[in-house]
C-alpha atoms as a PDB file:
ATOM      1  CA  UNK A   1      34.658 -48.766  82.320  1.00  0.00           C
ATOM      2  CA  UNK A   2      34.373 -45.233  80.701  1.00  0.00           C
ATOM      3  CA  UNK A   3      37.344 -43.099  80.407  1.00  0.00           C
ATOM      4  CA  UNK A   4      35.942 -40.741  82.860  1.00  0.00           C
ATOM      5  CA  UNK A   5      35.640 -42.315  85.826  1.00  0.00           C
ATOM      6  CA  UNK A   6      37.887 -41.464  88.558  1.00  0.00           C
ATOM      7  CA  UNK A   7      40.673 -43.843  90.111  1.00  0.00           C
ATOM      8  CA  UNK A   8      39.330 -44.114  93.650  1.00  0.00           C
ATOM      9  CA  UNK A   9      35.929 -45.004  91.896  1.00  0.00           C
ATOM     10  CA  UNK A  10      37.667 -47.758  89.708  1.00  0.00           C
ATOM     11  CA  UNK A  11      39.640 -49.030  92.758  1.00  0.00           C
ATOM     12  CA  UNK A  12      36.614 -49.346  94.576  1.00  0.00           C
ATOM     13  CA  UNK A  13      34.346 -51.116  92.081  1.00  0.00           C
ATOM     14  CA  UNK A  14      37.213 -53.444  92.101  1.00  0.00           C
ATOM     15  CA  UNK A  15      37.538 -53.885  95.398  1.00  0.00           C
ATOM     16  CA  UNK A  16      34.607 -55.024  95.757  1.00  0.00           C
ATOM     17  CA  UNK A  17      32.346 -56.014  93.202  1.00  0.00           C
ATOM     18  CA  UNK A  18      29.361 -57.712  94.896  1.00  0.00           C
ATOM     19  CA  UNK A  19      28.684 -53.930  96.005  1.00  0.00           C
ATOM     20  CA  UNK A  20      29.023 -52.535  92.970  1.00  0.00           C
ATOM     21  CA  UNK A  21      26.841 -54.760  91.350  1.00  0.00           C
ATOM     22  CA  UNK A  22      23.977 -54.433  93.939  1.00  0.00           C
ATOM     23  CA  UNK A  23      24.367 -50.680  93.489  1.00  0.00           C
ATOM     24  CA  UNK A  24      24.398 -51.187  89.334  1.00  0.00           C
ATOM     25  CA  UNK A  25      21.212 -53.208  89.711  1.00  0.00           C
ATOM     26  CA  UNK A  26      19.652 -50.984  91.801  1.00  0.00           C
ATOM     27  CA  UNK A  27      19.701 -48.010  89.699  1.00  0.00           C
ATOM     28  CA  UNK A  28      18.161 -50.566  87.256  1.00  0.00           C
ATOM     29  CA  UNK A  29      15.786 -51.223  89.114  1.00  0.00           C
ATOM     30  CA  UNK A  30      14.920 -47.912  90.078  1.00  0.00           C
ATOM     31  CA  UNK A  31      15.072 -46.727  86.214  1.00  0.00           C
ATOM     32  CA  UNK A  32      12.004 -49.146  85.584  1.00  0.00           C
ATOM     33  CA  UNK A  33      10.342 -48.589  88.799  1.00  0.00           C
ATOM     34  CA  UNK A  34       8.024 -45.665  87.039  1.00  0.00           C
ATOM     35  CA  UNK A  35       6.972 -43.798  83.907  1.00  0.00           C
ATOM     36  CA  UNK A  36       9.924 -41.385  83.362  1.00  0.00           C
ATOM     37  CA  UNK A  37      11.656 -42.268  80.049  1.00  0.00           C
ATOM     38  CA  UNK A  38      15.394 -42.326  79.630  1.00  0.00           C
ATOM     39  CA  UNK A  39      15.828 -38.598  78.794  1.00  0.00           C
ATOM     40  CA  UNK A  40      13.525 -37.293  81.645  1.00  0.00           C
ATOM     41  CA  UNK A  41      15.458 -39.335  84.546  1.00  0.00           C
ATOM     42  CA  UNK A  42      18.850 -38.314  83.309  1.00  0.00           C
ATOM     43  CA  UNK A  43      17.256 -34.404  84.040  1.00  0.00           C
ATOM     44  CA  UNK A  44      15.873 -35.022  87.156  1.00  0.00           C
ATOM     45  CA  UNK A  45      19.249 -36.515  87.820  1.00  0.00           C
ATOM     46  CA  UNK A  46      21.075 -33.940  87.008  1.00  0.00           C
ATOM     47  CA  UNK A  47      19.187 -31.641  88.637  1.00  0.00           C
ATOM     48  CA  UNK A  48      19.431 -33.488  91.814  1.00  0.00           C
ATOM     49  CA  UNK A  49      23.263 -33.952  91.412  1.00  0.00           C
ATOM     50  CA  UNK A  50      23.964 -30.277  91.170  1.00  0.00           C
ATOM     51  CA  UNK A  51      21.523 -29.510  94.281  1.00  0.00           C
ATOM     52  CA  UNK A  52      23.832 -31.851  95.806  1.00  0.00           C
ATOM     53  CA  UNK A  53      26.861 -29.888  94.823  1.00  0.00           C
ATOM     54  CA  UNK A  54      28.276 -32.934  93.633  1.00  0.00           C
ATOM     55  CA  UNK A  55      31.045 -31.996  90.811  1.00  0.00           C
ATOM     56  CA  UNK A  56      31.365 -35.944  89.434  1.00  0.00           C
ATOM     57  CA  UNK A  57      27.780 -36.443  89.778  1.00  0.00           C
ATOM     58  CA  UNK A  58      27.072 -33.439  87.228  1.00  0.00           C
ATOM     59  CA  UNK A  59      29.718 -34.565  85.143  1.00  0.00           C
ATOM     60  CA  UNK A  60      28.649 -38.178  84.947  1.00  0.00           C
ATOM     61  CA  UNK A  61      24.947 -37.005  84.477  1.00  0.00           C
ATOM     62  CA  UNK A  62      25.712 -34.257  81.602  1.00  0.00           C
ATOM     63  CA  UNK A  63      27.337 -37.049  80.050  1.00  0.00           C
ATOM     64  CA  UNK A  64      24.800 -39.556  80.116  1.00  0.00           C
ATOM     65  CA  UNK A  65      22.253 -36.983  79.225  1.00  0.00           C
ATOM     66  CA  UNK A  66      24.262 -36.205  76.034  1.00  0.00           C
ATOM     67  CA  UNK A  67      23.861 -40.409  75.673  1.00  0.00           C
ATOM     68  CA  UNK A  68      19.929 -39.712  75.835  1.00  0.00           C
ATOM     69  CA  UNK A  69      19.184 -37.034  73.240  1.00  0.00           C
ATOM     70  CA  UNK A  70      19.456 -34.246  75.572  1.00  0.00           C
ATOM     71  CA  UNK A  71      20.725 -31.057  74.120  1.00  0.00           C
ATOM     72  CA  UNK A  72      23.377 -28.673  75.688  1.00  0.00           C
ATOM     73  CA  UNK A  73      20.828 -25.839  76.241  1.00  0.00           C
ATOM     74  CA  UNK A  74      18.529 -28.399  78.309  1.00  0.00           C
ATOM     75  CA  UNK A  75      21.417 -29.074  80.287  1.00  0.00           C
ATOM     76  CA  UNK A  76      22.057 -25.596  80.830  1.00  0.00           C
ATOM     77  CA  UNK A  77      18.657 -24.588  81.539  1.00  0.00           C
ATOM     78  CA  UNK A  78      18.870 -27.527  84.740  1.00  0.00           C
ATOM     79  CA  UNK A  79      21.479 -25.484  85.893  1.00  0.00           C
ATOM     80  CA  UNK A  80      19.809 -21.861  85.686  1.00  0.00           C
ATOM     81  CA  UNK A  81      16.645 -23.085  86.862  1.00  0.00           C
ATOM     82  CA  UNK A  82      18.987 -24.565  90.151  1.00  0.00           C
ATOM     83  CA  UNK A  83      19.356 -20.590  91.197  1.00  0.00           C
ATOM     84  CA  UNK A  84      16.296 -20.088  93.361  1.00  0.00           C
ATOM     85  CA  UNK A  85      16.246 -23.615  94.926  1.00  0.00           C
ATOM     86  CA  UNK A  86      19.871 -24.563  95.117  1.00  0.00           C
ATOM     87  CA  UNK A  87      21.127 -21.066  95.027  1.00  0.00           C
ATOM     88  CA  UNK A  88      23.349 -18.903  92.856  1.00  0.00           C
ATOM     89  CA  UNK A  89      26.775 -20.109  93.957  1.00  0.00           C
ATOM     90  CA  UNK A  90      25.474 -23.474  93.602  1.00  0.00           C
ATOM     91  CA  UNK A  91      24.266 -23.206  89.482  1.00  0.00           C
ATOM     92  CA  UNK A  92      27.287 -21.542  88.986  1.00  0.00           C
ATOM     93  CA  UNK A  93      29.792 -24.182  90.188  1.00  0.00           C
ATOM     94  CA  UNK A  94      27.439 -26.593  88.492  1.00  0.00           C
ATOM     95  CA  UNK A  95      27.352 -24.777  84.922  1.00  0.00           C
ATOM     96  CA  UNK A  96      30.952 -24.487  85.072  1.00  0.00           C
ATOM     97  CA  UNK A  97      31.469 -28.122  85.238  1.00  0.00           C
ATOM     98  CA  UNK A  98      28.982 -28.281  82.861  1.00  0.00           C
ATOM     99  CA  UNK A  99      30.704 -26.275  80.239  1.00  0.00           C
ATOM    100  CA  UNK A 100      33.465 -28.160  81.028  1.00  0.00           C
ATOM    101  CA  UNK A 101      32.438 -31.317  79.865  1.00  0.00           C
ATOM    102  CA  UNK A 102      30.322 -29.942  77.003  1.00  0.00           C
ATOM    103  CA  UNK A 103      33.886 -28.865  75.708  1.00  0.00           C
ATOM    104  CA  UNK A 104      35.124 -32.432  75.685  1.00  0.00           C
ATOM    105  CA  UNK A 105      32.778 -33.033  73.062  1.00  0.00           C
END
């Protein structure tokens, strides 16, 4: 596993591993399910993640966006364009995780 992911998450995979591998094959699954390449349903990702306020989420997604070709000012722009549908506090608890991880690489 990555060198991101969090202990409970580990510990949990590992606990049981028939779930996690139904929810690894469903994301699959859901990946090929329509038209949106790689790079377009890491965005749409990410943008749901930080309308979700969900700090590992972002993470995980600007990370795997990186993976896909997507540049740091697309990933910011996700988070600015989060202000009038998400709200302001929201984008910028989500860009500051986001510059957070941009600095790790």
């Amino acid at each position: 596993m990555g060198d991101h992911l969090p202990d409970i998450y580990v510990r949990l995979r590992d606990a049981y591993p028939e779930v996690a591998d139904a929810f690894d094959r469903l994301g699959e699954v859901t990946e090929r399910a329509g038209p949106l390449d790689g790079r377009t349903q890491r965005l749409v990702k990410l943008g749901i993640a930080i309308g979700a306020e969900g700090q590992g989420a972002v993470r995980s997604n600007v990370r795997k966006a990186l993976g896909t070709g997507v540049s740091p000012e697309e990933i910011r722009h996700v988070a600015l364009l989060a202000i009038t549908t998400a709200g302001w506090p929201t984008s910028v608890a989500a860009s500051a995780w986001i510059e957070d991880v941009l600095g790790e690489v």
